[in-house]
Protein backbone atom coordinates (compact mmCIF):
# COMPACT_ATOMS: atom_id res chain seq x y z
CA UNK A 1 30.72 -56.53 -19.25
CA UNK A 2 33.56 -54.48 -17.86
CA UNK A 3 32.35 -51.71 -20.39
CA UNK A 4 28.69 -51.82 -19.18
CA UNK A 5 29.80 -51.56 -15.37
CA UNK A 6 31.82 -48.29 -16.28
CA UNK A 7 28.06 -47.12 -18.29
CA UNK A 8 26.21 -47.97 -15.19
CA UNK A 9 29.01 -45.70 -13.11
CA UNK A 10 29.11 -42.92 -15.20
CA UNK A 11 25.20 -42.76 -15.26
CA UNK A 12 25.12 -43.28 -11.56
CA UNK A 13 27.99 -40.33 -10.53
CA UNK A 14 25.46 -38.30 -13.19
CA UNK A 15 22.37 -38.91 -11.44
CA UNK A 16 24.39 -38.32 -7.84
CA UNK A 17 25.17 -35.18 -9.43
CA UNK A 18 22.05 -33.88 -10.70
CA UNK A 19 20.66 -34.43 -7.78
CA UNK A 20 23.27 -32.46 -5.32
CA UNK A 21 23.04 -29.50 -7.89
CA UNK A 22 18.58 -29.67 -7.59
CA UNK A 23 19.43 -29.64 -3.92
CA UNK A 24 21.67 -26.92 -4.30
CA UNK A 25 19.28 -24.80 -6.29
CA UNK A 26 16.87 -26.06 -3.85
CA UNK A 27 18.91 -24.33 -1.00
CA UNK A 28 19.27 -21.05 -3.02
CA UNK A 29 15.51 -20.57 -3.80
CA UNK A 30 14.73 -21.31 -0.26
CA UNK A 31 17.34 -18.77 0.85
CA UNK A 32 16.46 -16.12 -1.22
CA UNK A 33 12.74 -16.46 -0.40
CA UNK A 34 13.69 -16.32 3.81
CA UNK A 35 15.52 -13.28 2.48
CA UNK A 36 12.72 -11.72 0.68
CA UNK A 37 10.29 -12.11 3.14
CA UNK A 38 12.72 -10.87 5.58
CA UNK A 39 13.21 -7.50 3.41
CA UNK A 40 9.79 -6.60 2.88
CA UNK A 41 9.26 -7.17 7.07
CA UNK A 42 12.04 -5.06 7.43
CA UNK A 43 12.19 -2.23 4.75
CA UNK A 44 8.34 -1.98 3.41
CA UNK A 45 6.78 1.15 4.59
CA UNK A 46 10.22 2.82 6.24
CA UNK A 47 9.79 1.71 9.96
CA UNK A 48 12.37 4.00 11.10
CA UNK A 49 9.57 7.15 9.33
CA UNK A 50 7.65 5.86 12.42
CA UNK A 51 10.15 7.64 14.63
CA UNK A 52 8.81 11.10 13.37
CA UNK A 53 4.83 10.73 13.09
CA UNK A 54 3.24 13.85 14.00
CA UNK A 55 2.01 12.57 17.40
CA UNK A 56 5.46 11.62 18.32
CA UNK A 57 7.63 13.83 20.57
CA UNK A 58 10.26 13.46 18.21
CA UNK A 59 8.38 15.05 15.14
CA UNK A 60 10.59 18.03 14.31
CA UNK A 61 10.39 19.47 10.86
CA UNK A 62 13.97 19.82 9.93
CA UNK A 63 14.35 16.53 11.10
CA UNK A 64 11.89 14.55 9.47
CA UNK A 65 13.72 12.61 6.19
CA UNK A 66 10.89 13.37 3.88
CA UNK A 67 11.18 15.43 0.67
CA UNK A 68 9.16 18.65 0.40
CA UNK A 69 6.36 16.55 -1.75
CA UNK A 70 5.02 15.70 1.80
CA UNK A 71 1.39 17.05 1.78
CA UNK A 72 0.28 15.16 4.95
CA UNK A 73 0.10 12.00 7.06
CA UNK A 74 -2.42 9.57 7.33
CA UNK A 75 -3.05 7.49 10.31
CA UNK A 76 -5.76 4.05 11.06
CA UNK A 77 -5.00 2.76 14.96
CA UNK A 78 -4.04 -0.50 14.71
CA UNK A 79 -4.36 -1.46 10.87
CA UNK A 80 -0.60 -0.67 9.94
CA UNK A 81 -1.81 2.61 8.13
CA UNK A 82 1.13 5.12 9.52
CA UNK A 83 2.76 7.14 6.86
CA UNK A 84 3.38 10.26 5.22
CA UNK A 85 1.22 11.21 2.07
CA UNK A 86 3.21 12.21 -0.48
CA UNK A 87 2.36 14.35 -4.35
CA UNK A 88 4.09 14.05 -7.06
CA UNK A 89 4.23 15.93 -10.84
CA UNK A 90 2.33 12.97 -11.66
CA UNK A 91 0.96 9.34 -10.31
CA UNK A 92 4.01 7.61 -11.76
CA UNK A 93 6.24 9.82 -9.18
CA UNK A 94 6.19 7.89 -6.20
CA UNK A 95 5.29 4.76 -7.21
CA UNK A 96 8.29 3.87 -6.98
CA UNK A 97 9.86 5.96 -4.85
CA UNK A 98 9.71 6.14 -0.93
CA UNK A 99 9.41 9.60 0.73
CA UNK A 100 12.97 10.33 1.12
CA UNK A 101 13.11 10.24 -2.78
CA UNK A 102 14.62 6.35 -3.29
CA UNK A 103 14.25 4.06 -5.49
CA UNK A 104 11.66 1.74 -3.73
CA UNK A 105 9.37 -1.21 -5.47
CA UNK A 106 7.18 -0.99 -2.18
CA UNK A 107 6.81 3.22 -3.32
CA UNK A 108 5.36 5.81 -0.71
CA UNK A 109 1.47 6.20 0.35
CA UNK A 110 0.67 9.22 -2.63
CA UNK A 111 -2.23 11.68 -3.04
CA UNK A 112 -3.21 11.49 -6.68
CA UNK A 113 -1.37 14.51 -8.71
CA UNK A 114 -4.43 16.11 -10.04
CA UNK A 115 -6.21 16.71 -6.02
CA UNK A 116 -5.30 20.23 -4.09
CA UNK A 117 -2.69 19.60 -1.86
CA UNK A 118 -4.43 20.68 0.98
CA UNK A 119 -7.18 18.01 0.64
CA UNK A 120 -10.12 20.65 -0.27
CA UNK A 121 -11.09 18.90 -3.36
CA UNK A 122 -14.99 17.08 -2.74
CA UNK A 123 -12.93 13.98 -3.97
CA UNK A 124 -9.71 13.24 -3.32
CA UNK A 125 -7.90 9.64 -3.34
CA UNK A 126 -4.45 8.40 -1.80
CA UNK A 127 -2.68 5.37 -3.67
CA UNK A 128 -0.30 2.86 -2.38
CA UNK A 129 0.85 -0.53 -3.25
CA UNK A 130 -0.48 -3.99 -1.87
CA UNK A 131 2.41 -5.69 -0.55
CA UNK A 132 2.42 -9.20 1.53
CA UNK A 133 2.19 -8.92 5.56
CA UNK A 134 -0.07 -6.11 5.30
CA UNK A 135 2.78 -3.12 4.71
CA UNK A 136 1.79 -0.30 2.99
CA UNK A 137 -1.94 -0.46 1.86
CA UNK A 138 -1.79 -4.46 1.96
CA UNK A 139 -4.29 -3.82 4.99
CA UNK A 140 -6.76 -2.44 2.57
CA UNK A 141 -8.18 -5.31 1.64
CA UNK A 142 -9.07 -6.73 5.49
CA UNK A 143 -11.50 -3.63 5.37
CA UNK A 144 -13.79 -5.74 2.84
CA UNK A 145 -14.52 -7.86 5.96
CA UNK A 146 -17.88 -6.06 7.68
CA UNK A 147 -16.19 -7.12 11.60
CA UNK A 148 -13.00 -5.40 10.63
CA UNK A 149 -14.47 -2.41 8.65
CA UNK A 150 -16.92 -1.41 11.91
CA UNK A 151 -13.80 -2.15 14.77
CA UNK A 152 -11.53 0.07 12.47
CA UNK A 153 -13.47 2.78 11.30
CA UNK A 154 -11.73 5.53 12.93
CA UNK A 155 -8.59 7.51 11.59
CA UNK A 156 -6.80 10.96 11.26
CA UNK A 157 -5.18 13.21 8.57
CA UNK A 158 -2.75 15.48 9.21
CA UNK A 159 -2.69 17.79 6.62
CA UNK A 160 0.65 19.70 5.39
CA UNK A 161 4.14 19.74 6.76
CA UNK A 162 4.21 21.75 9.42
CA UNK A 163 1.64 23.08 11.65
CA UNK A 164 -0.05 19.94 10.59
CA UNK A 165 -4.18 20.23 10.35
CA UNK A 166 -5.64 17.09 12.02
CA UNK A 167 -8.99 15.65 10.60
CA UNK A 168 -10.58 12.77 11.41
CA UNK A 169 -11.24 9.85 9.01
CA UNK A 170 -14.41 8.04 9.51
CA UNK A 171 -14.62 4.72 6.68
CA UNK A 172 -18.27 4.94 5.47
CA UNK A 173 -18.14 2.11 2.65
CA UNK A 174 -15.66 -0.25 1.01
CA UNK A 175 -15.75 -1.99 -2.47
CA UNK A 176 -14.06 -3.72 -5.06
CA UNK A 177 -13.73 -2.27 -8.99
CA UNK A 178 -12.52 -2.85 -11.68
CA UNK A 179 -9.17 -0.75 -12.27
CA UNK A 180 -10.48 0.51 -15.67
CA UNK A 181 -13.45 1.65 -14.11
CA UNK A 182 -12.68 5.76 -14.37
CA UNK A 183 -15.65 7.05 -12.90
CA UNK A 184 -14.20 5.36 -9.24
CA UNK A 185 -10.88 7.16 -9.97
CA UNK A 186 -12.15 10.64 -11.59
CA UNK A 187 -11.32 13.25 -9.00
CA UNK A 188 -12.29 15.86 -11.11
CA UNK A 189 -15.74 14.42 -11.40
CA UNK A 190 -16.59 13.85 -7.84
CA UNK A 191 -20.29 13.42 -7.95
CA UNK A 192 -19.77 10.49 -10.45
CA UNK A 193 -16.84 9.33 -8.62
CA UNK A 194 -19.39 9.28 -5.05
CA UNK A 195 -22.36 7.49 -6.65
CA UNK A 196 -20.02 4.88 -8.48
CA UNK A 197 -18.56 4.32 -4.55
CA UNK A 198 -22.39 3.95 -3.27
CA UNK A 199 -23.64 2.29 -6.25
CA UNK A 200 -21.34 -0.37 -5.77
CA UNK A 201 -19.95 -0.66 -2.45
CA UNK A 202 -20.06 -4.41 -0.44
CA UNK A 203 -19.64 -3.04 2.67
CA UNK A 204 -21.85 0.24 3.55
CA UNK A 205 -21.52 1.72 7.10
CA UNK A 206 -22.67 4.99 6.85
CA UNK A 207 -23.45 8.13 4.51
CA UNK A 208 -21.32 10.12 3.41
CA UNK A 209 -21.32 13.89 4.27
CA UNK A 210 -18.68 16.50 3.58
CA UNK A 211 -15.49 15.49 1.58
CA UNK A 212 -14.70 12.27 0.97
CA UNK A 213 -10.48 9.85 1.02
CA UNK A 214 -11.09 7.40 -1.03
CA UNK A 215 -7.64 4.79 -0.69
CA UNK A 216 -6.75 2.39 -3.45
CA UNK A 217 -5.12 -0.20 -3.46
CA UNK A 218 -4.43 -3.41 -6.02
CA UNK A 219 -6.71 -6.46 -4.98
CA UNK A 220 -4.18 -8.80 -3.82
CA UNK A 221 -6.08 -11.81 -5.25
CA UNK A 222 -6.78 -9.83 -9.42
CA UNK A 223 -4.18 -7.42 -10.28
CA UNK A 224 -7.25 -6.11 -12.76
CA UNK A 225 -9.35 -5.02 -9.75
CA UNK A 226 -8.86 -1.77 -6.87
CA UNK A 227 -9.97 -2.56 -3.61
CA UNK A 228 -11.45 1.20 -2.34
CA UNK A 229 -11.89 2.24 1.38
CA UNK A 230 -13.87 5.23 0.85
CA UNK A 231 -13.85 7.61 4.07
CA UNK A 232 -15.59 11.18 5.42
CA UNK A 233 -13.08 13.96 6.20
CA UNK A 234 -14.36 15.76 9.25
C-alpha cells in the first residue's frame, strides 16, 4: 500500500510539474508575441524616416539617412503610405533591406529594377511587403473596399533626391491577381500590363490617362495572390 501511495506521489509532483512548465511556456509565447507586435508598431516602416519627408522643414539632403538608391518618395494622406522609394540592381535588393541599407524582414517601399528611375516609363510599379497594422503596404489591401478607394484617392510622388519633382497620384482602379500572372507585372510590356489592370480590376474609379504606379503588395489573406492599386501620374 505504502508503495502505491509513493506511485500516486510521484505521478502527482509529475503532473504538478508538467503543468508549471506548460504555464511557463505559456508565459514565454505570450511574451514574445506582446514583443512582436510591439516591434513591428515600433520599427516597421522607420518612423524616425518620417522626420525627413520632403514636405517637412527638416528635409535636408545630407541629412536624410537614406542610401543613394533613393529615386523618390511616395506619399497617400492618411493611409500610412509615407516613405522613400528605393531601386535596387535587382527586386531581391531591398526586400530585405530598409533604406539606410539594413537588414530588415519588413524591407523598404522599392521601384521595380527594370523601370527608369525617373518614373518616365508608361508602366512603372513600386513593391513593398504586407505587414500586420497596416505598416508598409499592409494598407494596400483596404483600397479593395470601393468607400475607402474614393475617400483616398489622392497622393503625391516626389521624384529623385534632391530638387524633388512632385506629381500627383490619382488611384483609378484596384484588383486582385494572381502573383504568377506576368502580364500584371511586365513593365516592359505596358499596354498588356494596362489592359490586364482594366480587364480585371474590382474596383474601377476612373480611366486611366498618361503614365500609370501600379503598387503591389502580397494579399494578406493568399500569399499566391498581389493585391494592385493601380494609379495616374499627373
Amino acid at each position: 500500500m505504502n508503495k502505491l501511495n509513493k506511485i500516486f506521489r510521484v505521478l502527482n509532483d509529475l503532473h504538478d510539474g508538467l503543468i508549471a512548465i506548460a504555464v511557463i511556456i505559456a508565459m514565454i509565447i505570450s511574451g514574445y508575441n506582446i514583443y512582436d507586435v510591439w516591434y513591428i508598431y515600433e520599427h516597421v516602416g522607420n518612423r524616425q524616416l518620417l522626420h525627413f519627408t520632403p514636405d517637412s522643414p527638416a528635409y535636408e539632403l545630407e541629412q536624410l539617412p537614406v542610401t543613394d538608391d533613393m529615386v523618390g518618395w511616395i506619399y497617400f494622406n492618411d493611409t500610412g503610405i509615407n516613405f522613400p522609394v528605393m531601386q535596387g540592381e535587382n527586386n531581391l535588393t531591398y526586400l530585405n533591406k530598409d533604406p539606410s541599407g539594413n537588414f530588415s524582414l519588413s524591407g523598404s517601399i522599392f521601384l521595380d529594377s527594370r523601370n527608369s528611375p525617373d518614373f518616365s516609363d508608361e508602366y512603372s510599379m513600386i513593391y513593398g511587403h504586407h505587414m500586420e497594422y497596416g505598416r508598409m503596404f499592409g494598407t494596400l489591401d483596404a483600397f479593395l473596399d470601393r468607400d475607402y478607394a474614393a475617400n483616398h484617392r489622392h497622393g503625391a510622388l516626389l521624384i529623385g533626391r534632391s530638387a524633388l519633382q512632385r506629381h500627383s497620384l490619382t488611384v483609378f482602379t484596384v484588383l486582385r491577381t494572381d502573383a504568377k500572372e506576368h502580364a500584371a507585372f511586365d513593365v516592359e510590356n505596358p499596354e498588356a500590363a494596362r489592359e490586364h489592370i482594366l480587364a480585371n480590376a474590382q474596383i474601377k474609379l476612373g480611366t486611366p490617362a498618361g503614365k500609370i504606379l501600379a503598387l503591389s503588395t502580397c494579399d494578406g489573406e493568399n500569399d499566391a495572390m498581389r493585391i494592385i492599386v493601380a494609379c495616374t501620374i499627373e
